[in-house]
Protein backbone atom coordinates (compact mmCIF):
# COMPACT_ATOMS: atom_id res chain seq x y z
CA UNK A 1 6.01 -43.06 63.49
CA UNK A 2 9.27 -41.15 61.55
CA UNK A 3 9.57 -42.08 58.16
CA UNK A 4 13.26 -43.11 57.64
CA UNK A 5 15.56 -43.73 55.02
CA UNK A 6 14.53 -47.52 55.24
CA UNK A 7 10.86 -46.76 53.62
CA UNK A 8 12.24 -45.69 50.46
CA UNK A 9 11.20 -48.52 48.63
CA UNK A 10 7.88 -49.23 50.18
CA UNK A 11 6.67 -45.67 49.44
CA UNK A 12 8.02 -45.53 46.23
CA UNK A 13 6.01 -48.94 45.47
CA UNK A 14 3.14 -47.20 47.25
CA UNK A 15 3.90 -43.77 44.46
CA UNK A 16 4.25 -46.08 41.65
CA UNK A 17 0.79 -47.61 42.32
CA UNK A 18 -0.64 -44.47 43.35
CA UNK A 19 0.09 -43.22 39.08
CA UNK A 20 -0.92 -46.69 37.67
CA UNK A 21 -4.35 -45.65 38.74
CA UNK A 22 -4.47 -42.74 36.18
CA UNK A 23 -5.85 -43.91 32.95
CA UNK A 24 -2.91 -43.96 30.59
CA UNK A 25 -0.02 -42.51 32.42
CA UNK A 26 3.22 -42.43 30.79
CA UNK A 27 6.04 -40.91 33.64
CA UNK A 28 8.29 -38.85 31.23
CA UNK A 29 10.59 -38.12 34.29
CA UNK A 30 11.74 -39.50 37.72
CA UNK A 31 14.11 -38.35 40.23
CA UNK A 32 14.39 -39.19 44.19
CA UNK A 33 16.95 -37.80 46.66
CA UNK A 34 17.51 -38.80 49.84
CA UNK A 35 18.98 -36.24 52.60
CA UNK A 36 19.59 -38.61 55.97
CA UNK A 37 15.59 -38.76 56.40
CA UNK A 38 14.33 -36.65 54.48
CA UNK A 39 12.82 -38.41 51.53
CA UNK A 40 11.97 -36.50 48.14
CA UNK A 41 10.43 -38.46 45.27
CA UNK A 42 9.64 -36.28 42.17
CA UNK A 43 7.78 -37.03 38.92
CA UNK A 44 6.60 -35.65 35.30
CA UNK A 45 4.04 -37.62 33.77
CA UNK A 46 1.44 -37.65 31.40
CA UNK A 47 -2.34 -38.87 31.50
CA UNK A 48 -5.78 -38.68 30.25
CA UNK A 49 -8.73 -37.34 32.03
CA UNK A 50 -12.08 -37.67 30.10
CA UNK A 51 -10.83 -36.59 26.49
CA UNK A 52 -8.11 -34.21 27.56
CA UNK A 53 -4.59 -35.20 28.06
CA UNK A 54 -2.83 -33.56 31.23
CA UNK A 55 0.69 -33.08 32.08
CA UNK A 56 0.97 -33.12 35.82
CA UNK A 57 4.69 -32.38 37.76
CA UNK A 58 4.51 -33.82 41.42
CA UNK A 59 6.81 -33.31 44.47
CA UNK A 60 6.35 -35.42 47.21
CA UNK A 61 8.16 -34.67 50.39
CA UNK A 62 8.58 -37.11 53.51
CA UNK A 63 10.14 -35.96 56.75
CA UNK A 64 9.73 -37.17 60.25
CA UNK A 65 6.33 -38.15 60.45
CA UNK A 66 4.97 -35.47 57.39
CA UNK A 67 4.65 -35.62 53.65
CA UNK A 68 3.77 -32.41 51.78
CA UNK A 69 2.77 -32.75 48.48
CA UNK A 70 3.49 -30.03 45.85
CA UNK A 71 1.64 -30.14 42.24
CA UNK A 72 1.74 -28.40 38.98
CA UNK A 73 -0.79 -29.22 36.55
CA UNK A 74 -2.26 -27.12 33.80
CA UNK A 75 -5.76 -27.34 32.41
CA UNK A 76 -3.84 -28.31 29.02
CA UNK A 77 -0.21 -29.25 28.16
CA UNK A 78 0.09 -26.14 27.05
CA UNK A 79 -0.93 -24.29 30.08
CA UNK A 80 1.09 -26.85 31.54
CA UNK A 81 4.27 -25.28 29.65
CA UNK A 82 3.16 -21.58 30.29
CA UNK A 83 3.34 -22.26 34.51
CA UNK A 84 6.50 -24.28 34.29
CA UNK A 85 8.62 -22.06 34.90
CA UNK A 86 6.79 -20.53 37.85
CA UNK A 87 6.65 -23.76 39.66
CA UNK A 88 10.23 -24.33 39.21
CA UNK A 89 11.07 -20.97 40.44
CA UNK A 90 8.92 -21.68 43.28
CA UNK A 91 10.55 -25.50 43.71
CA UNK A 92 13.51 -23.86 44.04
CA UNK A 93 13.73 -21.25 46.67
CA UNK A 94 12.38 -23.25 49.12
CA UNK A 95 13.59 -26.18 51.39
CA UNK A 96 12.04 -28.01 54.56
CA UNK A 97 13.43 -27.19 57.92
CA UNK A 98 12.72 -28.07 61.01
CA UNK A 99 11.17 -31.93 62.09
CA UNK A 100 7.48 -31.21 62.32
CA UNK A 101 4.37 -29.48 60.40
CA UNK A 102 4.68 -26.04 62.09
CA UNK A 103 8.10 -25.76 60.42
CA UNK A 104 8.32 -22.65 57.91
CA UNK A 105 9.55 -23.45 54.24
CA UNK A 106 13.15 -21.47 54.38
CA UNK A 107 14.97 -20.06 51.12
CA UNK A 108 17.11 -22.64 49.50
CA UNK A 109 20.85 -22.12 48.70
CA UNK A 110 19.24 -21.99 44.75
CA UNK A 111 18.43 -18.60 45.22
CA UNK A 112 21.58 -17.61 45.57
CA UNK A 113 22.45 -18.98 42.22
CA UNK A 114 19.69 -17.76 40.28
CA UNK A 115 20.22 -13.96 41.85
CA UNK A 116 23.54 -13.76 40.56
């Protein structure tokens, strides 16, 4: 079954419930974008894990009948900060193509911007 525009809600509930899980999560940052049916939830949050707090930035991808699930997470919030900007590079010279699993991640139109 193809995910489609019309699940938005039901697996953002299913996200949302997913975090409340983690033992005091605070989400410092939410954004979703929908491209016909191609679903993209993303989130920053905080949470604890035995006594260390961790800072965690999630991509979750749905298309056709996939999700692909991208994570940053430092051992620390600091390390968190130090591989930031790595992950973001990465997050943005890449895009989904193609409707099934064997598709290849292709360059996004961002790295055009950030080359010139």
């Amino acid at each position: 079954m193809s995910v489609t525009s019309s699940d938005l809600s039901t697996l953002r509930t299913g996200l949302e419930q997913g975090l409340a899980k983690l033992t005091e999560c605070h989400v410092e940052s939410q954004n979703e974008h929908l491209d016909g049916d191609q679903l993209e939830f993303e989130r920053i949050y905080r949470f604890h894990e035995a006594s260390t707090v961790r800072k965690r930035h999630l991509l979750v991808y749905f298309k056709d009948r996939w999700q692909y699930n991208v994570v940053c997470q430092g051992a620390t919030e600091e390390d968190f900060a130090y591989w930031l900007p790595m992950f973001d590079f990465m997050r943005l010279t890449f895009r989904l193509s193609g409707s099934d699993a064997t598709s290849q991640f292709t360059p996004s139109p961002h790295l055009n911007a950030l080359q010139t």
